[in-house]
Protein backbone atom coordinates (compact mmCIF):
# COMPACT_ATOMS: atom_id res chain seq x y z
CA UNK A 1 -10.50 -20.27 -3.59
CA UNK A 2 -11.86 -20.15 -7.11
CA UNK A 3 -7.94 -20.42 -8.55
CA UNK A 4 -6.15 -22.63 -6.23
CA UNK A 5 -2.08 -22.08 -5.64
CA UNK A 6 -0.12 -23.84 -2.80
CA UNK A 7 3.18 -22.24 -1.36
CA UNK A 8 6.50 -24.39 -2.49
CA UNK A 9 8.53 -24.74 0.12
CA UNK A 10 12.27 -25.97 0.18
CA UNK A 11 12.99 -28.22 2.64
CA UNK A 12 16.69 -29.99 3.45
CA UNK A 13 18.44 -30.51 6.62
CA UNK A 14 22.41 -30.18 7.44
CA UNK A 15 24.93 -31.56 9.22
CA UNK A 16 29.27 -31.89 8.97
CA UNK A 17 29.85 -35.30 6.73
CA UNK A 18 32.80 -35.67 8.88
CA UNK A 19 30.84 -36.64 12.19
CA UNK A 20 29.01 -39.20 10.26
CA UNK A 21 32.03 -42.24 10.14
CA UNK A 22 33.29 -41.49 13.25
CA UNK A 23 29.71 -41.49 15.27
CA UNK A 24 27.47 -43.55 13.11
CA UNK A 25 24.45 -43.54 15.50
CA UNK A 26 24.34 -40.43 14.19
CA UNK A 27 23.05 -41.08 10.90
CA UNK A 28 19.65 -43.08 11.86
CA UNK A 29 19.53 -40.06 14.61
CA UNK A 30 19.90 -37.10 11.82
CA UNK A 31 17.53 -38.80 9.91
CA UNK A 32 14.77 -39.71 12.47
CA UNK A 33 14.93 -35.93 13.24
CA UNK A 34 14.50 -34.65 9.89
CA UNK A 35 11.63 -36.86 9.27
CA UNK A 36 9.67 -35.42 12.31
CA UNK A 37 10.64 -31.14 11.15
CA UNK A 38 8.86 -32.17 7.59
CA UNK A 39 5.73 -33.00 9.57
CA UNK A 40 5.86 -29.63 11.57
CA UNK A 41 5.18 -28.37 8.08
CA UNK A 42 1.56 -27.49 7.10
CA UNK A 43 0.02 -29.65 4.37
CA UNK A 44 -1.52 -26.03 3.34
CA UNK A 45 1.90 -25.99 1.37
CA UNK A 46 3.67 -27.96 -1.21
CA UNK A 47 7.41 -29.45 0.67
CA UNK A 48 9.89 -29.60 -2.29
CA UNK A 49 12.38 -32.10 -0.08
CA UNK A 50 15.91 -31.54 -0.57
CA UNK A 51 16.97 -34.11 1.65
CA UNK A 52 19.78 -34.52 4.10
CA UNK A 53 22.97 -32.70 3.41
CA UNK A 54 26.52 -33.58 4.24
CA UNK A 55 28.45 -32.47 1.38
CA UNK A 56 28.54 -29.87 -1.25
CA UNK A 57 27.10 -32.10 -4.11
CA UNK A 58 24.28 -33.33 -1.75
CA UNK A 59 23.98 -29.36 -1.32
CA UNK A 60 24.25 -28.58 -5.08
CA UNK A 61 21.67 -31.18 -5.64
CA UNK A 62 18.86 -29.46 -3.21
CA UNK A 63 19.35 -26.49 -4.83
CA UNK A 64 18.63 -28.01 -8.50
CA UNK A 65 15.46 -29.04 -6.83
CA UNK A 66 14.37 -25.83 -5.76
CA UNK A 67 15.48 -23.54 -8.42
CA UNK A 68 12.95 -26.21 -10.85
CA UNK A 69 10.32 -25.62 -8.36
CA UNK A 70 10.56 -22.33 -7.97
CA UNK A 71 10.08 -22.18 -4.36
CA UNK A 72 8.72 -19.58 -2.80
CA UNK A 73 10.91 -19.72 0.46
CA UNK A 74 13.63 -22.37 2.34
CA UNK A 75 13.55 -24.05 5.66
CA UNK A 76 16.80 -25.62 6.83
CA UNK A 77 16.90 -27.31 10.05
CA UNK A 78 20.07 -27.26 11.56
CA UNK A 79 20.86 -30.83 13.05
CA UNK A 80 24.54 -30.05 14.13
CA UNK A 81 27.36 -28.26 13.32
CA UNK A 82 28.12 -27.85 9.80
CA UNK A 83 30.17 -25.25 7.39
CA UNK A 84 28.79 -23.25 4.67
CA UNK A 85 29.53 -25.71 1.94
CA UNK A 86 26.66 -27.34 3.70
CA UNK A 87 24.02 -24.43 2.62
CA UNK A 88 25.21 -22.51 0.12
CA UNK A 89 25.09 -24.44 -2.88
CA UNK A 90 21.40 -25.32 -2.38
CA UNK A 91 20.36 -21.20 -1.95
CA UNK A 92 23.03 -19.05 -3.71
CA UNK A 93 21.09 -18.93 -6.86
CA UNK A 94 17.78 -18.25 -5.13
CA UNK A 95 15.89 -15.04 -4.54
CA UNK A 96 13.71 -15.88 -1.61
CA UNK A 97 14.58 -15.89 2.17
CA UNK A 98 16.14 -18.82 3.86
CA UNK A 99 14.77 -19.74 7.15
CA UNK A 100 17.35 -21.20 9.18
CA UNK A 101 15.65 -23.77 11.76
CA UNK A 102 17.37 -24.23 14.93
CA UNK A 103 15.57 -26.15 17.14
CA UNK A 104 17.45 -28.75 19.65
CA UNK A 105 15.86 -31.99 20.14
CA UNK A 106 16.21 -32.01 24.12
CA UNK A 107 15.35 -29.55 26.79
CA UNK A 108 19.10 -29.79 28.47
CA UNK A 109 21.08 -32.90 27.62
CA UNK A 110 22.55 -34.59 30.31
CA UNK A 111 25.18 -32.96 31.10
CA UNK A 112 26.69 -35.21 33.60
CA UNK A 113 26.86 -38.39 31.19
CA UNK A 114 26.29 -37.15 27.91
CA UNK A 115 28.70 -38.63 25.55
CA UNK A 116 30.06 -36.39 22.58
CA UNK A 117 27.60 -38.31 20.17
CA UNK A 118 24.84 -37.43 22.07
CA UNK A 119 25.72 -33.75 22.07
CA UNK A 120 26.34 -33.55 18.46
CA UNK A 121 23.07 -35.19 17.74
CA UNK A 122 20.98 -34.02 20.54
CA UNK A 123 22.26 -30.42 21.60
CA UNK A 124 24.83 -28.67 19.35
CA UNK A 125 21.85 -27.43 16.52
CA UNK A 126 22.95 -23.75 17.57
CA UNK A 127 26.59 -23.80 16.79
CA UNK A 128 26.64 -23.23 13.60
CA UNK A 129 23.64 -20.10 13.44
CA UNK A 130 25.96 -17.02 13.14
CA UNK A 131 28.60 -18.66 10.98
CA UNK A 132 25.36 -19.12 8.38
CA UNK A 133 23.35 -15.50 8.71
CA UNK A 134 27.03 -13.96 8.48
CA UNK A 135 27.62 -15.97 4.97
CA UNK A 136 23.98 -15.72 3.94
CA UNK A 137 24.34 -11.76 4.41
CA UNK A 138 27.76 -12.23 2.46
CA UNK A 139 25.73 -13.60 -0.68
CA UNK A 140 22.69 -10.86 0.25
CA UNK A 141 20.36 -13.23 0.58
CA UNK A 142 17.69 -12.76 2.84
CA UNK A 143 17.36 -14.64 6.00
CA UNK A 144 15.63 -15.66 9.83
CA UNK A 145 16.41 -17.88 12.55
CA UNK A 146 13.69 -19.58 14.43
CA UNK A 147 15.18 -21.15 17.81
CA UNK A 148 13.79 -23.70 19.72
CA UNK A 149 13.26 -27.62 21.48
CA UNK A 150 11.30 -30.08 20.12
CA UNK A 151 10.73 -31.85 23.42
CA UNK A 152 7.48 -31.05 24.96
CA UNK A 153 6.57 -28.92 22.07
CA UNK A 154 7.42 -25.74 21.16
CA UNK A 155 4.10 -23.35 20.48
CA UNK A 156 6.59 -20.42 19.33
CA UNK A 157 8.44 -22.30 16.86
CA UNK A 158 5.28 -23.84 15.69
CA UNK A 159 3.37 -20.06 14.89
CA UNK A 160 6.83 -19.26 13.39
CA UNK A 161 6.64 -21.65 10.59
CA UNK A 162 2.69 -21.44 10.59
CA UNK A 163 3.48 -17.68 9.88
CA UNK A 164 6.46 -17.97 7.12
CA UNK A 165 3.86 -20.63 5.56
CA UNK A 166 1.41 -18.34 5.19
CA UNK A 167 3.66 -15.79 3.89
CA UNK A 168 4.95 -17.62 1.22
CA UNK A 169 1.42 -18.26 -0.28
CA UNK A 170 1.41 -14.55 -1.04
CA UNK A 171 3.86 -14.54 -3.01
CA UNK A 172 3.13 -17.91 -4.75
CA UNK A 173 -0.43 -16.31 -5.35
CA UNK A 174 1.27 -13.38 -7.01
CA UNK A 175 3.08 -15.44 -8.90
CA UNK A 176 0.70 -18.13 -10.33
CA UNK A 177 -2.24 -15.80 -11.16
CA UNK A 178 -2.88 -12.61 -12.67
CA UNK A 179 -4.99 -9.22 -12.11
CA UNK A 180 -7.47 -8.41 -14.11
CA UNK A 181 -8.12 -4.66 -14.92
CA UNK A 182 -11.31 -3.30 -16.44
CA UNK A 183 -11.13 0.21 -17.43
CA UNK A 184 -9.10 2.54 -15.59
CA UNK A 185 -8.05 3.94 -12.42
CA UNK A 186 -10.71 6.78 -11.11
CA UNK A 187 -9.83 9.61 -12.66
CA UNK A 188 -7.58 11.85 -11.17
CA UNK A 189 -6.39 9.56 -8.18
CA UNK A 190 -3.03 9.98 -8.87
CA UNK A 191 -2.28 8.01 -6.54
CA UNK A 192 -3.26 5.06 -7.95
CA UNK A 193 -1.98 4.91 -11.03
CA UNK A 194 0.70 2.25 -11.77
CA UNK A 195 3.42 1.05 -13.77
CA UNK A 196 2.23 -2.58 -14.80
CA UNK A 197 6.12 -3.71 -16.36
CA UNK A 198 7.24 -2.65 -12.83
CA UNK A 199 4.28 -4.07 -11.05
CA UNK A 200 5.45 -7.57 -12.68
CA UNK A 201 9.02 -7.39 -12.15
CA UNK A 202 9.08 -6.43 -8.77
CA UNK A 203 5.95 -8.27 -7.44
CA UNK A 204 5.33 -11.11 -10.14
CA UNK A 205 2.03 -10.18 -10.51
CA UNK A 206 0.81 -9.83 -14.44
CA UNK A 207 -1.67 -7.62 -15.80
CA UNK A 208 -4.46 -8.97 -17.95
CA UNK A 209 -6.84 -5.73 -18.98
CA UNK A 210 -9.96 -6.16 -20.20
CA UNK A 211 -12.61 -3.77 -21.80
CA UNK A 212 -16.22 -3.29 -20.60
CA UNK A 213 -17.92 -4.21 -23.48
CA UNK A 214 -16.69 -7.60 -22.81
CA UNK A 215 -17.94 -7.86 -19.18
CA UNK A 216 -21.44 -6.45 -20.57
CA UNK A 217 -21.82 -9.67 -22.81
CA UNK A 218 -19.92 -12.61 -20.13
CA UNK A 219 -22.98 -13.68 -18.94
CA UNK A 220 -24.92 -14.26 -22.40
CA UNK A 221 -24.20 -17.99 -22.84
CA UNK A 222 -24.89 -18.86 -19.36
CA UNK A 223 -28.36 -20.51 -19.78
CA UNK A 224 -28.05 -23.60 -16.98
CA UNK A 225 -31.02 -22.95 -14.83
CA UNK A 226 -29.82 -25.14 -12.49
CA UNK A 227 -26.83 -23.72 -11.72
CA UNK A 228 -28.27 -20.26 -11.84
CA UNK A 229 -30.64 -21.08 -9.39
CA UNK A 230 -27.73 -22.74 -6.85
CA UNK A 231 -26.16 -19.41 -7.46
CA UNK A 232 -28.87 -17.20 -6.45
CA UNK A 233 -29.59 -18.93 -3.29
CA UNK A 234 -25.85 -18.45 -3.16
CA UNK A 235 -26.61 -15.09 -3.18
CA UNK A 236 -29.37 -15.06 -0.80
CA UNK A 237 -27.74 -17.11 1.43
CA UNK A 238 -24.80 -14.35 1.76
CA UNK A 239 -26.88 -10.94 1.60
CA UNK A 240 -29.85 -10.17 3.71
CA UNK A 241 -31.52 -7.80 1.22
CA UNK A 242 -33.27 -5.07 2.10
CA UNK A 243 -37.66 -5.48 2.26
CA UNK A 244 -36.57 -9.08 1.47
CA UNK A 245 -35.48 -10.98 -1.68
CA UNK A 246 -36.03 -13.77 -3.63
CA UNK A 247 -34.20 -15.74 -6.16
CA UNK A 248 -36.17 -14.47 -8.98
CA UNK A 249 -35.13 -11.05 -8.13
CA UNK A 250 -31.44 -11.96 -8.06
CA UNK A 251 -31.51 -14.34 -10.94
CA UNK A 252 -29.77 -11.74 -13.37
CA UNK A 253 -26.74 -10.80 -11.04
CA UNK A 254 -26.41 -14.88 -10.59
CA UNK A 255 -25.88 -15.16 -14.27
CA UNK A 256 -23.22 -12.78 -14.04
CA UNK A 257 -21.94 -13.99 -11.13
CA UNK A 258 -21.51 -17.63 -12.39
CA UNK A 259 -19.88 -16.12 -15.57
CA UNK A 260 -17.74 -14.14 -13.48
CA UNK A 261 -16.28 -16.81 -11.74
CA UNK A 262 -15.85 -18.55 -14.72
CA UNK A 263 -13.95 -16.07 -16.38
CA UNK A 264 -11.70 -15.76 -13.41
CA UNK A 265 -10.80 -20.23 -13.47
CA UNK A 266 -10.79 -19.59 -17.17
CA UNK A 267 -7.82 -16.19 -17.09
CA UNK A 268 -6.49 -17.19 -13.35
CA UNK A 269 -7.28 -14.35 -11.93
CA UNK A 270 -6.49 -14.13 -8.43
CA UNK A 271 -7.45 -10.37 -8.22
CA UNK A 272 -9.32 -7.78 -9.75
CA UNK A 273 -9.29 -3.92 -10.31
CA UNK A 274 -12.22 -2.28 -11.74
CA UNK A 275 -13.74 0.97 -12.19
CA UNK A 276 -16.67 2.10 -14.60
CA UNK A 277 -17.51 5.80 -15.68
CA UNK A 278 -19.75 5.07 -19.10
CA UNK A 279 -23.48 6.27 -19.15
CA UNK A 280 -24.69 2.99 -17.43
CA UNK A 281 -27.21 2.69 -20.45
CA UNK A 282 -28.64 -0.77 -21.55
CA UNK A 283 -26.49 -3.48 -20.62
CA UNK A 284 -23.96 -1.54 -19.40
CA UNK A 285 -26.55 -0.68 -16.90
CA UNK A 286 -27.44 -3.77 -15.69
CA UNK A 287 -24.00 -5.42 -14.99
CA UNK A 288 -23.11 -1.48 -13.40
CA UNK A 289 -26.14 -1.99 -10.94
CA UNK A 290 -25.07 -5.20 -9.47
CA UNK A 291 -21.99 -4.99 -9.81
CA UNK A 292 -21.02 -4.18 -6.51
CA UNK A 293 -22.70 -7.86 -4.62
CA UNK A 294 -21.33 -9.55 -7.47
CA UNK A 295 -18.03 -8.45 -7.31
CA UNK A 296 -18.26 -9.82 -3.14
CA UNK A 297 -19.19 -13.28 -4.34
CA UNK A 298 -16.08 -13.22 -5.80
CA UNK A 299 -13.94 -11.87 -2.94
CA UNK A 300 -15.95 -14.43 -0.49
CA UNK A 301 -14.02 -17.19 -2.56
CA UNK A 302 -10.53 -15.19 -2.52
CA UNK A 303 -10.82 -12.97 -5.35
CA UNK A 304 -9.83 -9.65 -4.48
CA UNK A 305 -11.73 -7.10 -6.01
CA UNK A 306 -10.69 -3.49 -5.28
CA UNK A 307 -13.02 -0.63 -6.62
CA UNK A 308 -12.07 2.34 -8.76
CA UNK A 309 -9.41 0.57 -10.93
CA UNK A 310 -6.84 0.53 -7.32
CA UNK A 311 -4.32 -2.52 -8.54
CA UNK A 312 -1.99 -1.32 -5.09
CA UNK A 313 -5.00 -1.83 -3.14
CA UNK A 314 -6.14 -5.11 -4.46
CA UNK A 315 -2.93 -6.36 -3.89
CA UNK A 316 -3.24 -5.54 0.01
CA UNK A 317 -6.67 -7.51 0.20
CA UNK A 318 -5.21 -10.23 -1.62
CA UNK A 319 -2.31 -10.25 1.03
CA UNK A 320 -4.48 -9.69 3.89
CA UNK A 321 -7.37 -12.79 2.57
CA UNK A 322 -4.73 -15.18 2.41
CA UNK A 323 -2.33 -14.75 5.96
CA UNK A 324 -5.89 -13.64 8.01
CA UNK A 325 -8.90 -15.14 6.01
CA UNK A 326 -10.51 -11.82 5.42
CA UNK A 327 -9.64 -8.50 3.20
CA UNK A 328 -11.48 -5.77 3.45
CA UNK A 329 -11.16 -2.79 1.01
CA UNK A 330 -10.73 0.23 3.47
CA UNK A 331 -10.03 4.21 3.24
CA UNK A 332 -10.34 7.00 6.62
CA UNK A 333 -13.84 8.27 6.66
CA UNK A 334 -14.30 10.48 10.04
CA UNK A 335 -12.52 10.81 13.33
CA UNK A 336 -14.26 11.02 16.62
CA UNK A 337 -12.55 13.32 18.85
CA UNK A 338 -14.98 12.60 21.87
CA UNK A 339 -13.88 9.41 21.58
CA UNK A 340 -10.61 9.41 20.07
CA UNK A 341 -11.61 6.99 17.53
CA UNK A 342 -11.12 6.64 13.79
CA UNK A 343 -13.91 5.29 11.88
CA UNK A 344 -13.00 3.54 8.73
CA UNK A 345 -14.75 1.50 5.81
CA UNK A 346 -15.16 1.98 2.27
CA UNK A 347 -18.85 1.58 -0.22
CA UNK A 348 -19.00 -1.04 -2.40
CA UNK A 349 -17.53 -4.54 -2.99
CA UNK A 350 -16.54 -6.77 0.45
CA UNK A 351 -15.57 -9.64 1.78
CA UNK A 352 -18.34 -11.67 3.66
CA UNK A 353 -15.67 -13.43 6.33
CA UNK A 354 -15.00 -10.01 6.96
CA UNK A 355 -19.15 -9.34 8.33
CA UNK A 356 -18.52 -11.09 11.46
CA UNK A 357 -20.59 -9.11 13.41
CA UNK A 358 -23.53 -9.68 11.09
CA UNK A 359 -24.69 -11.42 7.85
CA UNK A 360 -23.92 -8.75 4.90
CA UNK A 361 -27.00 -6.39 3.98
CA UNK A 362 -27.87 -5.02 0.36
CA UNK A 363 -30.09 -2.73 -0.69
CA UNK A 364 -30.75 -0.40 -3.92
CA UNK A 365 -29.90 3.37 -3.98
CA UNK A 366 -30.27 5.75 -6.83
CA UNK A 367 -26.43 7.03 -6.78
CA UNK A 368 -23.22 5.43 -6.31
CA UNK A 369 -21.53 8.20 -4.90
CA UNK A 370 -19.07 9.98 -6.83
CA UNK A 371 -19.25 7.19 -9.34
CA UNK A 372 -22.09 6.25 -12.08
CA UNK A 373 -25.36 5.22 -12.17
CA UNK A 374 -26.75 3.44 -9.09
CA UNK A 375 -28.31 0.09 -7.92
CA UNK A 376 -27.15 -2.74 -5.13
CA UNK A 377 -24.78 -1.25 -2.31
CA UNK A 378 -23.75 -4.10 -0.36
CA UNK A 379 -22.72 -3.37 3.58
CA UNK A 380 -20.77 -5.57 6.13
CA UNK A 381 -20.12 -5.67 9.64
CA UNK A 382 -16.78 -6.67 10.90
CA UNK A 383 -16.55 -7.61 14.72
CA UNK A 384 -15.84 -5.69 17.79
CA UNK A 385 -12.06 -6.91 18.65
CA UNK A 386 -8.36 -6.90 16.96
CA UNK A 387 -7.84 -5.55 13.26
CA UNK A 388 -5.01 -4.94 10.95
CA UNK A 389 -4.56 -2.53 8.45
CA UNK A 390 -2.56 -2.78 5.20
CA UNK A 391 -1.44 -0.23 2.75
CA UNK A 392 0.98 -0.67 -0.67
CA UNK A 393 2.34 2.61 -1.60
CA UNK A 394 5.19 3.47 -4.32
CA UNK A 395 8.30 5.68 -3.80
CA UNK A 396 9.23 7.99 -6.55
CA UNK A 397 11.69 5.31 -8.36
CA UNK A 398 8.73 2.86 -8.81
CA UNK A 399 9.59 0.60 -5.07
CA UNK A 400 7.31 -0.47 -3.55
CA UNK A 401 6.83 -0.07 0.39
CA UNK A 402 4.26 -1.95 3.11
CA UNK A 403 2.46 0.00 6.03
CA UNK A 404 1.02 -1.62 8.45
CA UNK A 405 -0.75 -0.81 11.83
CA UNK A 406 -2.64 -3.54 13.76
CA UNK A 407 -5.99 -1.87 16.37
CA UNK A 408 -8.98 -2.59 18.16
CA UNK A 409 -12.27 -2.14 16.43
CA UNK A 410 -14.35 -0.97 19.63
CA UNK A 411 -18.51 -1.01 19.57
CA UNK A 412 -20.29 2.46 19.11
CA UNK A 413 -22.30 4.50 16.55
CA UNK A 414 -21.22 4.47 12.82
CA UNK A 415 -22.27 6.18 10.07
CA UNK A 416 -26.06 5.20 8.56
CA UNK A 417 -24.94 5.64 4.62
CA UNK A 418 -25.17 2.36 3.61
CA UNK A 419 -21.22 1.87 3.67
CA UNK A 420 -19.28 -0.50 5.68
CA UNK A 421 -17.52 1.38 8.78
CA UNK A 422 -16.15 0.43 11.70
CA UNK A 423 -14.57 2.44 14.98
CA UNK A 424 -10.73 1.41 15.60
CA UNK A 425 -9.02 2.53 18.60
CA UNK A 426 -4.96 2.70 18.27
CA UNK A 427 -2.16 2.14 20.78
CA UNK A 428 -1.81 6.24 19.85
CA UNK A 429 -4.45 8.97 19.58
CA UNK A 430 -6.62 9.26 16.67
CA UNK A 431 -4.87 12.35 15.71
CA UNK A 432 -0.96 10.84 15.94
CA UNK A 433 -1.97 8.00 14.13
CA UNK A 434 -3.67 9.63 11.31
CA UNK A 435 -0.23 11.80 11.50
CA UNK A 436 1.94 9.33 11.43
CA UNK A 437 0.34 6.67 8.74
CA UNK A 438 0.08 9.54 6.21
CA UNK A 439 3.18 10.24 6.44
CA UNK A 440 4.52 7.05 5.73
CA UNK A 441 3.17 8.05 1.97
CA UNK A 442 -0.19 5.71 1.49
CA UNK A 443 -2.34 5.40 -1.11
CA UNK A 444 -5.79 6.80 0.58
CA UNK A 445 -7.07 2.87 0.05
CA UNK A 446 -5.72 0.10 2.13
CA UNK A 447 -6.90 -3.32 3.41
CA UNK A 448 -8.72 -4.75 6.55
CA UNK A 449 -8.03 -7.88 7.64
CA UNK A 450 -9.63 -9.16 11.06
CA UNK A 451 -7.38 -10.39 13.95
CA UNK A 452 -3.16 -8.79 14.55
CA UNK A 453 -0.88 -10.22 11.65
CA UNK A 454 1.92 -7.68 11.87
CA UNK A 455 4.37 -10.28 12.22
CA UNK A 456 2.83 -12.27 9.39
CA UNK A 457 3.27 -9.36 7.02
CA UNK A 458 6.91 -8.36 8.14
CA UNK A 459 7.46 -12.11 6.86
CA UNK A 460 5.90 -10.84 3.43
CA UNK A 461 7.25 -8.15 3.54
CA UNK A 462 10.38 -9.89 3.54
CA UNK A 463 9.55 -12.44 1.04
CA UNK A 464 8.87 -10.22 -1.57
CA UNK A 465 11.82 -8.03 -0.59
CA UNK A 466 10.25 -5.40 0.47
CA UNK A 467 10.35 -2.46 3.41
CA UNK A 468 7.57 -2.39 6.26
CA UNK A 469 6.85 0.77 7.96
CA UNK A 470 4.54 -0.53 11.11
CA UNK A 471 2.43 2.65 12.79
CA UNK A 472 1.48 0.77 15.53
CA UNK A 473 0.80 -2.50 17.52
């Protein structure tokens, strides 16, 4: 990623102080136990460790940790039983779910000699799971429960966390960069247009708008011939070009490219809405022609850059990059009936781990279509196998809403335009799904990213406090 983040993640364990001077193996035990959870979390993500709690102060204390962090979601492992005095301190005063861990240590204790230590310390992490969600839901703070064993593993509990881990760096992402916006939204697409106040109290996300005139002159002190040259075999290495290429004939868009991406380290941008309707004259002209390949550089190295000034959409690439590793910039483009299959892509900017199927082409054409001017159209080739779509929409009081539908992209013809398309196949007909996902209220953009991650996003979705309308899995 060109602007790093890393999710913070509270971490603490509980258990009732009052078990603790009347068993004391339990104390080496509670500990021993916590120490192996923190490990089952992925060093993709920063562990703000709120330690071992057994009163209210200890509880009071973890939360003073994580409200200075500004975590981005909680973990607490369950060891025994314990009351809400236990939890609530440490999350009451927190806006972000609380994941409540409750995975036993053994398989089946022993019932026929197990003494009561060993089934306080060993099997009793589920007794106190309802008494939490039903005070959690008192406060209104959102919540999960994961349930499992850590003997012999537990691959369930393990994609669980994987999952709210990846979750959480959406919002952390959000919330430590900013979105660029040059220009405006396409004109006329309504449905686009945004309220950026709203955008950053209800998402975090903060709006940094720039003029053209600026991006025309970003690359004018980049003279390092060296690093222009790295850059354009960058370039070449990325894009098959069309009649072939060389790094003389890409040396201009490297320029930009490298000022590009040192714009975005220099503002912390972690996405990007654009959309250009001058007379693509002079300069202006130049940047407009490649802008499209060197807009993909950026989104190769987690920059999402959404096309005709869409800040919803870039938002749903941004989401989809980080829980999938790819995000695609997506809208309907035809339905075959024969085949009852919806073909789908979008023309311009993409994501090169999305081009599975084959290394990313470009070529020159004399019209962008529907837009200005003309020069490199970049297409990619996602993979035969499972997909999942992502839209952000708004509801008339400025909320927003997720829809989501997860598919099969299936071989077969697409169209020969230039433009990246692919042929999904639904768990519905072509026709009920188009039915169904427009009236959920989409913007006509939405994201691609490769693989099923419905579950990942209904963790996002719940993270940012959000509702998730899924069309199908």
């Amino acid at each position: 990623m060109l602007v790093e983040t890393k999710a913070r993640i509270g971490v603490f364990s509980i258990a009732l102080g009052a078990y603790l001077p009347q068993f004391p193996s339990l104390v080496p035990e509670f500990e021993s136990q916590y120490e192996a959870f923190k490990k089952t979390i992925p060093d993709t993500v920063e562990v703000i460790d709120g330690g071992l709690v057994t009163t209210k102060e200890q509880s009071q204390a973890a939360g003073d940790k994580f409200r200075a962090a500004d975590v981005d979601l909680v973990f607490m492992q369950l060891l025994t039983y314990a009351t809400s005095y236990n939890m609530l301190p440490a999350v009451k005063d927190l806006d972000v779910p609380v994941v409540l861990v409750n995975v036993q240590k053994l398989k089946c204790l022993d019932l026929d000699h197990a003494d009561t230590a060993a089934w306080l310390g060993e099997g009793y992490a589920c007794g106190a799971v309802g008494e939490m969600v039903a005070d959690l839901n008192r406060f209104g703070k959102r919540h999960a429960v994961i349930t499992g064993v850590v003997e012999g593993g537990d691959p369930g509990v393990e994609k669980e966390i994987a999952e709210w881990c990846r979750a959480a760096q959406t919002r952390r992402r959000f919330r430590s960069t900013n979105i660029a916006q040059i220009g405006r939204p396409y004109p006329g697409m309504m449905d686009l247009y945004i309220d950026e106040s709203n955008l950053y109290r209800r998402m975090h996300l903060y709006t940094k708008q720039f003029d053209w005139e600026k991006m025309w002159a970003i690359a004018d002190d980049i003279r390092d011939e060296a690093v222009i040259r790295a850059k354009a075999q960058d370039i070449l290495d990325t894009f098959d070009i069309e009649g072939g290429g060389s790094i003389e004939e890409v040396w201009e868009m490297a320029r930009y490219v490298v000022a590009f991406e040192q714009w975005v380290k220099d503002e912390q941008l972690g996405l990007i809405a654009s959309h250009y309707d001058g007379y693509a004259k002079g300069q202006a002209g130049v940047l407009d022609s490649m802008l499209i390949p060197a807009f993909s550089m950026l989104i190769k190295q987690g920059t999402a850059c959404a096309v005709e000034g869409d800040i919803k959409v870039a938002m749903a690439m941004s989401i989809m990059k980080t829980i999938s590793g790819s995000g695609q910039l997506s809208e309907f483009y035809t339905i075959d009936f024969n085949e009852d299959i919806t073909l789908i892509g979008h023309s311009g900017s993409g994501d090169a781990d999305f081009s599975k199927a084959k290394k990313p082409t470009m070529k020159i054409v004399d019209v962008f279509h529907g837009k200005t001017g003309g020069g490199y159209l970049t297409q990619f080739y996602p993979p035969t196998g499972p997909i999942t779509y992502l839209a952000i929409t708004q509801d008339g009081d400025g909320r927003f809403k997720f829809i989501a539908a997860e598919g099969v992209n299936e071989a077969g013809k697409i169209l020969n335009n230039g433009d990246t398309n692919m042929r999904t196949r639904f768990s519905i007909s072509a026709r009920e799904f188009t039915n169904r996902w427009c009236e959920c209220g989409p913007t006509h953009h939405f994201a691609a990213g490769l693989g099923h991650h419905i579950d990942t996003l209904v963790k996002v979705a719940k993270i940012f406090d959000v509702p998730i309308e899924i069309v199908t899995r």
